[in-house]
PDB file of N, CA and C in Angstrom:
ATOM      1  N   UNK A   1     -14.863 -99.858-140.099  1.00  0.00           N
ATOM      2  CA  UNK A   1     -14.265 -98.577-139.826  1.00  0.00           C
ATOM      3  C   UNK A   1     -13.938 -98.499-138.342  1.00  0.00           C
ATOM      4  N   UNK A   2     -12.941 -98.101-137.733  1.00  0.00           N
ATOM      5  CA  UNK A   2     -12.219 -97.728-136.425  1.00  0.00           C
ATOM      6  C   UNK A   2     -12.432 -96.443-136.248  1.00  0.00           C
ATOM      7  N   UNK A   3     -13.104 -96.310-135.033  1.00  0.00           N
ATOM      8  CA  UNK A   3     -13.137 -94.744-134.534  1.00  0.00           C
ATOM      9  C   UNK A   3     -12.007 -94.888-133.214  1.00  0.00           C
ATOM     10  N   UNK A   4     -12.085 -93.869-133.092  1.00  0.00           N
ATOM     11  CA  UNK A   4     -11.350 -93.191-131.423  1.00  0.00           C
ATOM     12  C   UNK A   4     -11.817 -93.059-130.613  1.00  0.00           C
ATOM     13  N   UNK A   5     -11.677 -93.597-129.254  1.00  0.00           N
ATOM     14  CA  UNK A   5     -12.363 -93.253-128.350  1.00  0.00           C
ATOM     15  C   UNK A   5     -12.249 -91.460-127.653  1.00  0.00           C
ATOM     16  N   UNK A   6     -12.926 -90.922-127.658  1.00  0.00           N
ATOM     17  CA  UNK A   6     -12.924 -89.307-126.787  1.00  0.00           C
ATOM     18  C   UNK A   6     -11.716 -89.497-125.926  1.00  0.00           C
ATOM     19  N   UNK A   7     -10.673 -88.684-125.820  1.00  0.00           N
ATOM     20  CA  UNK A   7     -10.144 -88.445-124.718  1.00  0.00           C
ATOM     21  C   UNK A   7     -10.629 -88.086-123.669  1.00  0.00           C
ATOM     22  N   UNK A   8     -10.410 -88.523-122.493  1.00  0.00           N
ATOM     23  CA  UNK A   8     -10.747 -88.022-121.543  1.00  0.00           C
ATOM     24  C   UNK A   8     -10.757 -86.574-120.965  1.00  0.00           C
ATOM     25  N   UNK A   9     -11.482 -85.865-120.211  1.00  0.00           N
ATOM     26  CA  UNK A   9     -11.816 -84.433-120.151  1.00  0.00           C
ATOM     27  C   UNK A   9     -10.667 -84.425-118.851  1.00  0.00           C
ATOM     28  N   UNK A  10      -9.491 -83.277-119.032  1.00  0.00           N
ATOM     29  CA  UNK A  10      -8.892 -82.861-118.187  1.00  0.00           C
ATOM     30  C   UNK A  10     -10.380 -82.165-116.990  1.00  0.00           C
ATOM     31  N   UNK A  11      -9.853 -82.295-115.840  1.00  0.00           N
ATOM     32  CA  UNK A  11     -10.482 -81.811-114.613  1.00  0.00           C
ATOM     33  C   UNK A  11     -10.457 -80.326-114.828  1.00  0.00           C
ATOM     34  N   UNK A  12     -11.973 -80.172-114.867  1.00  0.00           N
ATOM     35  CA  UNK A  12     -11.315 -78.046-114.234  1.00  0.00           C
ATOM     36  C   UNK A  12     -10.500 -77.780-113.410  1.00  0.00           C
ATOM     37  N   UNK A  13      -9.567 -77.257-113.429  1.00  0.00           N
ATOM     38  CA  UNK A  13      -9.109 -76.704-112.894  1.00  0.00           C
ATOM     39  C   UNK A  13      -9.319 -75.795-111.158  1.00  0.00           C
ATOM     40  N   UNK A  14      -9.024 -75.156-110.491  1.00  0.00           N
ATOM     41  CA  UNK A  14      -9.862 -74.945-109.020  1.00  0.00           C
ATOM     42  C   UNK A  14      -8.666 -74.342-108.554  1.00  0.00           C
ATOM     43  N   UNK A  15      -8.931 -72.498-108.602  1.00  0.00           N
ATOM     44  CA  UNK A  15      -8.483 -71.579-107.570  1.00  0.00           C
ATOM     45  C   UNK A  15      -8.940 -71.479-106.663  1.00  0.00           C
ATOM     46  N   UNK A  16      -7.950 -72.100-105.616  1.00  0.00           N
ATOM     47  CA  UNK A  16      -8.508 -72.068-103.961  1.00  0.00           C
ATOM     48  C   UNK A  16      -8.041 -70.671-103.756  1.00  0.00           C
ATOM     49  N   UNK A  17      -9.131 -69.853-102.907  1.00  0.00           N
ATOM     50  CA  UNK A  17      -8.559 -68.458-102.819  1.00  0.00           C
ATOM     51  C   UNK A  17      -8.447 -68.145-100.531  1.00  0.00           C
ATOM     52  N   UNK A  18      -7.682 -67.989-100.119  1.00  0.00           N
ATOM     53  CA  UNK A  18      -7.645 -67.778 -98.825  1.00  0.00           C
ATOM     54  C   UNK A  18      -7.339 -66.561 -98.147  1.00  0.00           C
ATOM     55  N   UNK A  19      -8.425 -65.800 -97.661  1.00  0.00           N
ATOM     56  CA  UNK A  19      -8.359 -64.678 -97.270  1.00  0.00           C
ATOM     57  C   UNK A  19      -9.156 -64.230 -96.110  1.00  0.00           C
ATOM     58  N   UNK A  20      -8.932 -63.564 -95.585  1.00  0.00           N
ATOM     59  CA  UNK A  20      -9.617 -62.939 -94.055  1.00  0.00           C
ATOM     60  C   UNK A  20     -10.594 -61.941 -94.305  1.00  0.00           C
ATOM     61  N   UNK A  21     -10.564 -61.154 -95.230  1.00  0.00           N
ATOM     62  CA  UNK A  21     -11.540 -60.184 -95.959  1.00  0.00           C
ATOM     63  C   UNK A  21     -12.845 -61.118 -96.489  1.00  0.00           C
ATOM     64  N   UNK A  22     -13.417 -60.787 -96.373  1.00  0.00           N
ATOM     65  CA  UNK A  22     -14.959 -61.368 -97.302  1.00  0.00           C
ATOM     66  C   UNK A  22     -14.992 -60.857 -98.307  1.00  0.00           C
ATOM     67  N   UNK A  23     -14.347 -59.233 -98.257  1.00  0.00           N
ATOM     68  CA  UNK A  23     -14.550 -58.308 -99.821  1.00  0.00           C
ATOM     69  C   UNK A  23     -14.078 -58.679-100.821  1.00  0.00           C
ATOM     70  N   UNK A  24     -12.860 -59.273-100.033  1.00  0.00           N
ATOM     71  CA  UNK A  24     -11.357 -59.451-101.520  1.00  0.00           C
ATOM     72  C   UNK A  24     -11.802 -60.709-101.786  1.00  0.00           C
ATOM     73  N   UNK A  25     -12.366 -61.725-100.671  1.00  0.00           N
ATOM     74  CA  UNK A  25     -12.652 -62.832-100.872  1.00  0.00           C
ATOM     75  C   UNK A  25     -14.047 -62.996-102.156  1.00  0.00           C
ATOM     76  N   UNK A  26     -15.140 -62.381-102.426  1.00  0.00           N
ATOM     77  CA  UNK A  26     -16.093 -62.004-102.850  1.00  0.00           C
ATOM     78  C   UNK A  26     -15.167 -61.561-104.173  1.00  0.00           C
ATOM     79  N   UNK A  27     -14.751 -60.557-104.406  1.00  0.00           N
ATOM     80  CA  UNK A  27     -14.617 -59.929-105.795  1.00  0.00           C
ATOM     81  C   UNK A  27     -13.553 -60.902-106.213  1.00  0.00           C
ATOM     82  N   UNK A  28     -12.540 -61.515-105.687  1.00  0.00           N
ATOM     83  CA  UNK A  28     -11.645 -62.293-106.630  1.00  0.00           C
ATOM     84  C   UNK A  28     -12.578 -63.333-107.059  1.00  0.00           C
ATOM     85  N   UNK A  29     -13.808 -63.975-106.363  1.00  0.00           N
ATOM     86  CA  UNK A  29     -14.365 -64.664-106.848  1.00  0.00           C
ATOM     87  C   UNK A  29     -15.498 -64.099-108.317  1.00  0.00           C
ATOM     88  N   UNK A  30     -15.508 -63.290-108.025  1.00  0.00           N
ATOM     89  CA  UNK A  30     -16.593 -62.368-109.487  1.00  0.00           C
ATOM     90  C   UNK A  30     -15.250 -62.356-110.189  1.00  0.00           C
ATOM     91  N   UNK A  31     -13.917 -61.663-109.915  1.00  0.00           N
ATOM     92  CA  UNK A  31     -13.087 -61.729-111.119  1.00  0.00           C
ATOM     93  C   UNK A  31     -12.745 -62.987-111.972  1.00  0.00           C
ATOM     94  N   UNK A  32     -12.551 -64.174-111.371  1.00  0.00           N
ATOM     95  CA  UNK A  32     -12.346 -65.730-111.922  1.00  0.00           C
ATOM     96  C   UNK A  32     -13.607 -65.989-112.334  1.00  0.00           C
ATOM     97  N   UNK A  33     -14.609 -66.053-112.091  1.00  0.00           N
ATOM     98  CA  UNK A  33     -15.798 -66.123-112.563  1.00  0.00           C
ATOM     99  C   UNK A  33     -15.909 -65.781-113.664  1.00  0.00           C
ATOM    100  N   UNK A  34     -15.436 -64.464-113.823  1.00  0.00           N
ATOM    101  CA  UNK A  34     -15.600 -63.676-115.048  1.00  0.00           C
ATOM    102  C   UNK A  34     -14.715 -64.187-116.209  1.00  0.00           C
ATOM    103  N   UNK A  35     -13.900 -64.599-116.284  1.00  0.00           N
ATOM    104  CA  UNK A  35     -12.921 -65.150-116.781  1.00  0.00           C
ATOM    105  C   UNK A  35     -12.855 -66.708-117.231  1.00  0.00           C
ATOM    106  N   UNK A  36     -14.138 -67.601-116.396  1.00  0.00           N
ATOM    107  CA  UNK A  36     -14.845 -68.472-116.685  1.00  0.00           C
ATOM    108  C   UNK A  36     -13.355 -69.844-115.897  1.00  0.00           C
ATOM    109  N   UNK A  37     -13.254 -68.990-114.867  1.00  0.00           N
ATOM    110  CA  UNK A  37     -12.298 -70.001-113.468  1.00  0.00           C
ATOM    111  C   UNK A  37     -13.646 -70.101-112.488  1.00  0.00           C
ATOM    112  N   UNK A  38     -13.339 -71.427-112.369  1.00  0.00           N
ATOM    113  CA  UNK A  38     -13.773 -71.562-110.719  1.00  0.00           C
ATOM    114  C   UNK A  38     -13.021 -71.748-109.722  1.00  0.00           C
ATOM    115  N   UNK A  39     -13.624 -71.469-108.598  1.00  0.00           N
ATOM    116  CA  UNK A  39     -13.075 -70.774-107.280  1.00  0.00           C
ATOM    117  C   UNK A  39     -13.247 -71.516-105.991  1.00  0.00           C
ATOM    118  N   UNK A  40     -12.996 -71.817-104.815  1.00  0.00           N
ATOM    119  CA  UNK A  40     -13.437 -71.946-103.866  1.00  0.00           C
ATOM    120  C   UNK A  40     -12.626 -71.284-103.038  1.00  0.00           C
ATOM    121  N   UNK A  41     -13.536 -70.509-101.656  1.00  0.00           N
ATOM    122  CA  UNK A  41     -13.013 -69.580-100.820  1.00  0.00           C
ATOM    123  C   UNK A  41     -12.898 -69.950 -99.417  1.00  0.00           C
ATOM    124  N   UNK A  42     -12.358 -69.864 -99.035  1.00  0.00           N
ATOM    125  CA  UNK A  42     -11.527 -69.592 -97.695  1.00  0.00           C
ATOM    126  C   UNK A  42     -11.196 -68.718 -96.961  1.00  0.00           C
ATOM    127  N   UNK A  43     -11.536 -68.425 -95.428  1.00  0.00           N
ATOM    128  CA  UNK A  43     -11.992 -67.621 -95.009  1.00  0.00           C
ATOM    129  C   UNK A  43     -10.617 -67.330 -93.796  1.00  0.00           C
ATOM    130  N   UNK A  44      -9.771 -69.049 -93.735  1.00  0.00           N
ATOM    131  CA  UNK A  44      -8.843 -68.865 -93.063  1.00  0.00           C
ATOM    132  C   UNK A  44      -7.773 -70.106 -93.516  1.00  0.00           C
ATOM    133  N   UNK A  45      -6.467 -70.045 -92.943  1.00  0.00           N
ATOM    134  CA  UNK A  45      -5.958 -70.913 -93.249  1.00  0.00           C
ATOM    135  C   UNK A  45      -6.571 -72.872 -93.137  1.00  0.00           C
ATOM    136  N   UNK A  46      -6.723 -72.677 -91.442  1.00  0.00           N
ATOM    137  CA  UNK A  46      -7.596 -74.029 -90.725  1.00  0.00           C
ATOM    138  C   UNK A  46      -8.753 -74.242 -91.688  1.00  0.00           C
ATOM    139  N   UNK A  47      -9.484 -73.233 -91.895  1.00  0.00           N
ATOM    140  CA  UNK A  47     -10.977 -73.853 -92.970  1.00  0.00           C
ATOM    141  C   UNK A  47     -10.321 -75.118 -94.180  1.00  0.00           C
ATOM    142  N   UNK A  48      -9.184 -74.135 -94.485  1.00  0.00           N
ATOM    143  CA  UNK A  48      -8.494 -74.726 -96.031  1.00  0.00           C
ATOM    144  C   UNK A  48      -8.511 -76.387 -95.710  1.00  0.00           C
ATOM    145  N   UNK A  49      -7.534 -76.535 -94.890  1.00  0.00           N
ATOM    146  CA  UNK A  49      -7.172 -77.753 -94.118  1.00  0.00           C
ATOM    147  C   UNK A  49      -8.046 -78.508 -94.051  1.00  0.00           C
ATOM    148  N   UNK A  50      -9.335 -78.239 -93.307  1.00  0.00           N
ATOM    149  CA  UNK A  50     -10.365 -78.814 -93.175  1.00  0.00           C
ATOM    150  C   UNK A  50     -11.218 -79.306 -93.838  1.00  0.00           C
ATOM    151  N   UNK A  51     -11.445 -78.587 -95.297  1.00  0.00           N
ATOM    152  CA  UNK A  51     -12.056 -78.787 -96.007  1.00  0.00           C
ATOM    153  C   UNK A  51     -11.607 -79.955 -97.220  1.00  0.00           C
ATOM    154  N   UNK A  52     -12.804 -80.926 -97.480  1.00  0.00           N
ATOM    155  CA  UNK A  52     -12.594 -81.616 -97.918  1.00  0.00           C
ATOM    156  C   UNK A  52     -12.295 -80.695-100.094  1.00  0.00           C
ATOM    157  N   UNK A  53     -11.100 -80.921-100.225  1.00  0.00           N
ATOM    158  CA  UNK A  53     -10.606 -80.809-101.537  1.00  0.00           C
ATOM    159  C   UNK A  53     -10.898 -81.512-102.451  1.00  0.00           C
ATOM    160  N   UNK A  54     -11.222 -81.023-104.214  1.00  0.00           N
ATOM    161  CA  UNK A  54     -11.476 -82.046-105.647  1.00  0.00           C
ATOM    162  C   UNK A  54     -10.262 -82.551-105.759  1.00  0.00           C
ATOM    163  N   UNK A  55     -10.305 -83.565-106.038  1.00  0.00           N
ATOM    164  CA  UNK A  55      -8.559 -83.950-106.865  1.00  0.00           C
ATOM    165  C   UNK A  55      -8.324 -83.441-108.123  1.00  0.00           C
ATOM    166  N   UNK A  56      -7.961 -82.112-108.330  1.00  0.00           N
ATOM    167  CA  UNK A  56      -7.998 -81.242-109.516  1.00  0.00           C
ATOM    168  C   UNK A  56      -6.926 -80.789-109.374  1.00  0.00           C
ATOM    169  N   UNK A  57      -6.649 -80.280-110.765  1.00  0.00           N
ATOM    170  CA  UNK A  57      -5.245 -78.965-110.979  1.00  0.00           C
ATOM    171  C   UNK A  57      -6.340 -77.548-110.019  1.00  0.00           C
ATOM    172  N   UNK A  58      -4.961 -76.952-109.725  1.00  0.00           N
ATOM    173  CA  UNK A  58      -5.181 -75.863-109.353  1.00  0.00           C
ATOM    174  C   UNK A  58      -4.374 -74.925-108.357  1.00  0.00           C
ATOM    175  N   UNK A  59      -4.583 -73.766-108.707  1.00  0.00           N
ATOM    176  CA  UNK A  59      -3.620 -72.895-107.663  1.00  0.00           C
ATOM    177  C   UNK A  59      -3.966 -72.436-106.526  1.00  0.00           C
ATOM    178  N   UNK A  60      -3.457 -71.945-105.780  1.00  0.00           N
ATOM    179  CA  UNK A  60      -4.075 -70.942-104.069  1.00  0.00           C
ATOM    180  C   UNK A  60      -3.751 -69.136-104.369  1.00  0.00           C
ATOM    181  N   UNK A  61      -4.704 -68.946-104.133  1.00  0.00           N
ATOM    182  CA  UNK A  61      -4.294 -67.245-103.936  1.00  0.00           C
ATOM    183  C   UNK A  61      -4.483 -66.970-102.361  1.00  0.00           C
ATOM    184  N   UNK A  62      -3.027 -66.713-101.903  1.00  0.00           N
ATOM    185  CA  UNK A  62      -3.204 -66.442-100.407  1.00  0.00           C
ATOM    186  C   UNK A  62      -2.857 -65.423-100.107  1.00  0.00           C
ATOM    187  N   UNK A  63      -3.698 -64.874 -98.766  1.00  0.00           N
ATOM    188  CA  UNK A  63      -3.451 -63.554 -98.492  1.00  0.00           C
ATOM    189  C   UNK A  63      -1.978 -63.611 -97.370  1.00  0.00           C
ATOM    190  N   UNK A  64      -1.250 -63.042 -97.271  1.00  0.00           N
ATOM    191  CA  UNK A  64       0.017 -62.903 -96.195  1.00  0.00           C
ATOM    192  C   UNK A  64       0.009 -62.728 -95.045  1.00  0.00           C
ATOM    193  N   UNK A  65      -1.386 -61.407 -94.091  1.00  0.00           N
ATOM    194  CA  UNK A  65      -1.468 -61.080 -93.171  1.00  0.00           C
ATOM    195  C   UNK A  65      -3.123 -61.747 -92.627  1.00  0.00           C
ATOM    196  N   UNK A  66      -3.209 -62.218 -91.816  1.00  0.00           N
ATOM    197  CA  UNK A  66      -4.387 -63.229 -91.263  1.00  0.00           C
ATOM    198  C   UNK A  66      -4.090 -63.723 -89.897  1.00  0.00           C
ATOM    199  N   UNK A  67      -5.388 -63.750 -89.289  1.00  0.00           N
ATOM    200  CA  UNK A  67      -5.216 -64.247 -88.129  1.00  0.00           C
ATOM    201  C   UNK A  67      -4.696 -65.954 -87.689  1.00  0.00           C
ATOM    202  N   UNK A  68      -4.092 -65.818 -86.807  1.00  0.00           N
ATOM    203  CA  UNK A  68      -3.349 -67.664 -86.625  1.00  0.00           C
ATOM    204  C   UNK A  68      -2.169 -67.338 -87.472  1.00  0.00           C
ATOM    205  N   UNK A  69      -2.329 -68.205 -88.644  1.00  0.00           N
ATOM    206  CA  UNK A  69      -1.098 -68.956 -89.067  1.00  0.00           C
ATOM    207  C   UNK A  69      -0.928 -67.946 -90.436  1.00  0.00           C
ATOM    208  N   UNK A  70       0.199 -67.094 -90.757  1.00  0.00           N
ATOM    209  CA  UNK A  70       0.398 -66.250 -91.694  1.00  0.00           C
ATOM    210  C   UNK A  70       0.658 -66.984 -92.681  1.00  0.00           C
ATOM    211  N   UNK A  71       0.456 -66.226 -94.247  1.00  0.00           N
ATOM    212  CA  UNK A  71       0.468 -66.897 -95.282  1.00  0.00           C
ATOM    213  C   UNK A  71       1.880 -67.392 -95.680  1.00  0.00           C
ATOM    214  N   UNK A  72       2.551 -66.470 -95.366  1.00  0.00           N
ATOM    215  CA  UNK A  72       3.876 -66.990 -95.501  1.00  0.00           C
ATOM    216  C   UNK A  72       4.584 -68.763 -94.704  1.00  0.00           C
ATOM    217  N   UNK A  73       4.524 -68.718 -93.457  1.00  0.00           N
ATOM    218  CA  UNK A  73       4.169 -69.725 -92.336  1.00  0.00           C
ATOM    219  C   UNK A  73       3.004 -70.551 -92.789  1.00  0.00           C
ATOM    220  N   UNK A  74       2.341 -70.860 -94.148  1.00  0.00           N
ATOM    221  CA  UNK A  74       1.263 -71.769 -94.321  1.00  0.00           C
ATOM    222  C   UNK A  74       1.976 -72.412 -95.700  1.00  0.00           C
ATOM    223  N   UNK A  75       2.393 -71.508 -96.437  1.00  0.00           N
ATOM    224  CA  UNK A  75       3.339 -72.048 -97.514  1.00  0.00           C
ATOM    225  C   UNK A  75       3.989 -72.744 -96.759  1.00  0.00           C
ATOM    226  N   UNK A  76       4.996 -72.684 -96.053  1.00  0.00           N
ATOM    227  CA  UNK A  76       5.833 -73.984 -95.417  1.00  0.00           C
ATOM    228  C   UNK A  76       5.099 -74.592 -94.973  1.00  0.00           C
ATOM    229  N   UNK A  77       4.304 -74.748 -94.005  1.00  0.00           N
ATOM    230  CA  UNK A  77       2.743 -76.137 -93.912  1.00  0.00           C
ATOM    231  C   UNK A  77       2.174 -76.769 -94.434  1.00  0.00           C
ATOM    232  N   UNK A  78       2.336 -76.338 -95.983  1.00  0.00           N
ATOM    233  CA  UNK A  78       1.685 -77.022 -97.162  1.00  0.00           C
ATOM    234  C   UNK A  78       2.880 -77.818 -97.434  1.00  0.00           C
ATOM    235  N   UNK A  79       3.774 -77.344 -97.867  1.00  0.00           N
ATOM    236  CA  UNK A  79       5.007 -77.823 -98.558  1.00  0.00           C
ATOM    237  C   UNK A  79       5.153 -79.573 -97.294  1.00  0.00           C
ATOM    238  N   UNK A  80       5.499 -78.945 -96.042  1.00  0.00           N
ATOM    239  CA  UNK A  80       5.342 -80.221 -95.145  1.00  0.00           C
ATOM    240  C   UNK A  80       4.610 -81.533 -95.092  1.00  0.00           C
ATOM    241  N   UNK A  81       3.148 -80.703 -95.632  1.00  0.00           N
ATOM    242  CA  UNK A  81       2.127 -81.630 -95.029  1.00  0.00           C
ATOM    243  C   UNK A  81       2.128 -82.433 -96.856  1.00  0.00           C
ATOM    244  N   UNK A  82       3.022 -81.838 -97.736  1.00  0.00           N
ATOM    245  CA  UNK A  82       2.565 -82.524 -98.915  1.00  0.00           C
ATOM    246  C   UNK A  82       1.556 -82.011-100.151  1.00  0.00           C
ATOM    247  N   UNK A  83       0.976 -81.123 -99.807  1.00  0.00           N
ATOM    248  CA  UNK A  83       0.239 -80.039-100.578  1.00  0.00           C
ATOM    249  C   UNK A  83       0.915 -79.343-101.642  1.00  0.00           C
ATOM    250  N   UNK A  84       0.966 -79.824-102.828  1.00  0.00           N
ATOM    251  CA  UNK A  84       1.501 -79.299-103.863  1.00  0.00           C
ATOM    252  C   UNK A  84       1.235 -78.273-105.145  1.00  0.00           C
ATOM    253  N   UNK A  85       0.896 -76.694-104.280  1.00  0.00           N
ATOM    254  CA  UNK A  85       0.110 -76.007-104.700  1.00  0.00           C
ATOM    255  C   UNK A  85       0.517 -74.678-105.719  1.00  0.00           C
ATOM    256  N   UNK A  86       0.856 -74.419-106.352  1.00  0.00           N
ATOM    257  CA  UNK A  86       1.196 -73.181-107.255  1.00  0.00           C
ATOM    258  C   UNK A  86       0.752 -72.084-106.616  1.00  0.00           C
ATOM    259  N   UNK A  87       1.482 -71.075-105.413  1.00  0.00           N
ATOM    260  CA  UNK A  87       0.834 -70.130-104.604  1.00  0.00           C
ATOM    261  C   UNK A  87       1.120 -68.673-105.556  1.00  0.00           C
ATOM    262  N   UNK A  88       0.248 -68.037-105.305  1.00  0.00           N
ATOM    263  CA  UNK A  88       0.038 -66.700-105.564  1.00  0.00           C
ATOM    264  C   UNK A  88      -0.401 -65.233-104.366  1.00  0.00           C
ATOM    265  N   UNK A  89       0.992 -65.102-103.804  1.00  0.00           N
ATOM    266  CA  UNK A  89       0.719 -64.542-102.503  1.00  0.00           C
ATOM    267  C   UNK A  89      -0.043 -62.715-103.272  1.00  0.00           C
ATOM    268  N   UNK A  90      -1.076 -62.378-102.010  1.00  0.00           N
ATOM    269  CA  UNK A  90      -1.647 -61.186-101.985  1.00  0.00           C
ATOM    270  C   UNK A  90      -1.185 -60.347-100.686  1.00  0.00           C
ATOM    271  N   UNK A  91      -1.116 -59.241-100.478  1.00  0.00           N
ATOM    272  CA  UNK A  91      -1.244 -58.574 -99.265  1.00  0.00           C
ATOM    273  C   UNK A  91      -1.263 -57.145 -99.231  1.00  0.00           C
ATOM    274  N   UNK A  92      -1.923 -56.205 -98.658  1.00  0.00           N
ATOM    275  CA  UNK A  92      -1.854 -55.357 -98.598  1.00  0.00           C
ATOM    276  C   UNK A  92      -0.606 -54.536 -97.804  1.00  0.00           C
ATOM    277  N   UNK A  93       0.585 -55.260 -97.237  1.00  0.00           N
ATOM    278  CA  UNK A  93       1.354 -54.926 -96.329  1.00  0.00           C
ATOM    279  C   UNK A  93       2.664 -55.343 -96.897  1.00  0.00           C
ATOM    280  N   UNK A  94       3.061 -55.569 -97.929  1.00  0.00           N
ATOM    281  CA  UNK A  94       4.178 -56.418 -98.424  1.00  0.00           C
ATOM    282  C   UNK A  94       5.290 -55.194 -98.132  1.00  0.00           C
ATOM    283  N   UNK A  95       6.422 -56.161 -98.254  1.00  0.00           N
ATOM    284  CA  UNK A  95       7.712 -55.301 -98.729  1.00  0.00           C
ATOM    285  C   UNK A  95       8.705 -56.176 -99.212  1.00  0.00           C
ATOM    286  N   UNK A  96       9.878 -55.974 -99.177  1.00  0.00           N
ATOM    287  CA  UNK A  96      10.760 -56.675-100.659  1.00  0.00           C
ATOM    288  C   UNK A  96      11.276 -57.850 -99.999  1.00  0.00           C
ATOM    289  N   UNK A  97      11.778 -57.726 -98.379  1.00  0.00           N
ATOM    290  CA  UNK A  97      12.258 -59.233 -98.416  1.00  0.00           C
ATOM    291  C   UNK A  97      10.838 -60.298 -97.771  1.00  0.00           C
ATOM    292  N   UNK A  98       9.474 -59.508 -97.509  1.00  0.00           N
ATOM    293  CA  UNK A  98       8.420 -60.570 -97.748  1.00  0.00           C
ATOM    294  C   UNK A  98       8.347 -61.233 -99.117  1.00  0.00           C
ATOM    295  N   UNK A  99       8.230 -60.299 -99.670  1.00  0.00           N
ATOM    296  CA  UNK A  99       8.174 -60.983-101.165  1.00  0.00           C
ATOM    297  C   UNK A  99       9.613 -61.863-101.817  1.00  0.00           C
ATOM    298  N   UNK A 100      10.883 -61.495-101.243  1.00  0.00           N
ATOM    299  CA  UNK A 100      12.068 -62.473-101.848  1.00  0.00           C
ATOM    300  C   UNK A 100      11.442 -63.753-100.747  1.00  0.00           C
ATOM    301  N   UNK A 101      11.118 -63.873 -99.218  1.00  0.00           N
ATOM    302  CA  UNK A 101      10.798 -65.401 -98.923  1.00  0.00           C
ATOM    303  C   UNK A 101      10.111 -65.891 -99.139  1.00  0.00           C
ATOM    304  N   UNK A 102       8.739 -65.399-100.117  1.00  0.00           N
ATOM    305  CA  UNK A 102       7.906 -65.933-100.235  1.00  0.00           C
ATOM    306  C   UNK A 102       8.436 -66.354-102.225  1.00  0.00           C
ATOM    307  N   UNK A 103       9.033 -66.182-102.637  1.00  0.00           N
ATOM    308  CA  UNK A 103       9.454 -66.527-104.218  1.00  0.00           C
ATOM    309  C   UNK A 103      10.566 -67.758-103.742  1.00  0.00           C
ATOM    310  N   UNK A 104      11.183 -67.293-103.079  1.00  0.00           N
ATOM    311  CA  UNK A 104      12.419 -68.177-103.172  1.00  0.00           C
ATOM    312  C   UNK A 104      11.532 -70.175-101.941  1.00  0.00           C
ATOM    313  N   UNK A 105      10.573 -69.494-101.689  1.00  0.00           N
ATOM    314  CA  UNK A 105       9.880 -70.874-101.178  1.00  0.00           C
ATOM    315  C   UNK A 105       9.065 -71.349-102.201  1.00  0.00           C
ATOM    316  N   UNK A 106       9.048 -70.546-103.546  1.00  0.00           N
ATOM    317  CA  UNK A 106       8.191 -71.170-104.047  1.00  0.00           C
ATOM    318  C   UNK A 106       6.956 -70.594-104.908  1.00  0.00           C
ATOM    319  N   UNK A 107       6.364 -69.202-104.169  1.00  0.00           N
ATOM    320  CA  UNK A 107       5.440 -68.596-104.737  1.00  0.00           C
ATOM    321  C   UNK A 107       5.590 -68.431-106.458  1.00  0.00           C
ATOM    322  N   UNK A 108       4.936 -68.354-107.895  1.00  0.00           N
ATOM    323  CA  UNK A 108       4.663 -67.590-108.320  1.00  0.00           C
ATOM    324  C   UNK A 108       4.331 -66.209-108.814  1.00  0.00           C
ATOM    325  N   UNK A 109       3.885 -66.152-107.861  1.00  0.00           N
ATOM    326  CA  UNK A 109       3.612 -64.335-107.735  1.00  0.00           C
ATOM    327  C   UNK A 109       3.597 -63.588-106.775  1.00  0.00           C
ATOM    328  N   UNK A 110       3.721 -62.457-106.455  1.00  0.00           N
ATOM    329  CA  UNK A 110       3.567 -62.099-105.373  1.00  0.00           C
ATOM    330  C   UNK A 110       2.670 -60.453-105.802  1.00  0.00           C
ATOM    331  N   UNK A 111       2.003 -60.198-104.986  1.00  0.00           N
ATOM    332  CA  UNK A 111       0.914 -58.818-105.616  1.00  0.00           C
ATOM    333  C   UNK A 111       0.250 -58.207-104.195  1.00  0.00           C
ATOM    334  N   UNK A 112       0.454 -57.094-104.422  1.00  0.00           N
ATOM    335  CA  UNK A 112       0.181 -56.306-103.536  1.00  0.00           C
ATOM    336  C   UNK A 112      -0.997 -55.663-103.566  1.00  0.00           C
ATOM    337  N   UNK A 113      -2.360 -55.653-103.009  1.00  0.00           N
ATOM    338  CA  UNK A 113      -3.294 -54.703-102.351  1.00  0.00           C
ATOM    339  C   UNK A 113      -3.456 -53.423-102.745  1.00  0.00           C
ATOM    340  N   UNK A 114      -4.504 -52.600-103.076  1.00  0.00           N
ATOM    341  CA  UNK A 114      -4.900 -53.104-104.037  1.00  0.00           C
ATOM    342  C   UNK A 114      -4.592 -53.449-105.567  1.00  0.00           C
ATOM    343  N   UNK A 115      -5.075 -54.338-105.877  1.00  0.00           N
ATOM    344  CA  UNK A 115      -5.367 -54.900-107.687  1.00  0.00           C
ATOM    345  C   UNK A 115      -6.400 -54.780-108.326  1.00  0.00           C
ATOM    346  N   UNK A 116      -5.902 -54.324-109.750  1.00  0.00           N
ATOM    347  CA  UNK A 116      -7.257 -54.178-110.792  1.00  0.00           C
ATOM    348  C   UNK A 116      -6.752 -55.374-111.686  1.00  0.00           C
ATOM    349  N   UNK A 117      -7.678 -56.098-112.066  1.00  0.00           N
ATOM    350  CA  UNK A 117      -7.320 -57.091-113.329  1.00  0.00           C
ATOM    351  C   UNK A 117      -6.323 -58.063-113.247  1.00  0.00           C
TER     352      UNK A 117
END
């Protein structure tokens, strides 16, 4: 008799989340949690960089307004440096042509400050 070998287990998945808040940073992590995502947080753009990354699928939830290098200005840094990330911009400060440069570079989503769910 011939069996099959198991496919191999796709990688979890890994929402990198980057934000200047600890709060938003904290509860998006209880919200993915909840939802049974894991998370890793970021406190600034440079941490991101720095930090050694899984070789996993996964998206970024970035915040727009931050000290140094804005989220918008980090999407093009990624895109440069080769970082091929599915972004999901946040901000409490948006308006319509933040949000058309940040789609037309690429974002997914764009969501404004505050969010429930």
């Amino acid at each position: 008799m011939t069996t099959l070998a198991a496919a191999p287990q796709a990688e979890e998945p890994i929402i990198y989340v980057i934000d200047d808040d600890l709060s938003v940073r904290s509860s998006l992590e209880d919200l993915l949690a909840s939802v049974g995502l894991r998370s890793l947080l970021f406190g600034s753009t440079k941490e991101f960089m720095e930090a050694s990354r899984p070789d996993a699928p996964g998206c970024l939830i970035l915040d727009i307004r931050m000290p140094g290098m804005s989220g918008l200005d980090f999407q093009e840094h990624m895109a440069k440096s080769g970082i091929f990330l599915p972004v999901i911009f946040i901000t409490g400060h948006g308006d319509i042509p933040m949000s058309v440069r940040a789609m037309k570079a690429g974002a997914i989503e764009f969501l404004t400050k505050p969010f429930r769910e």
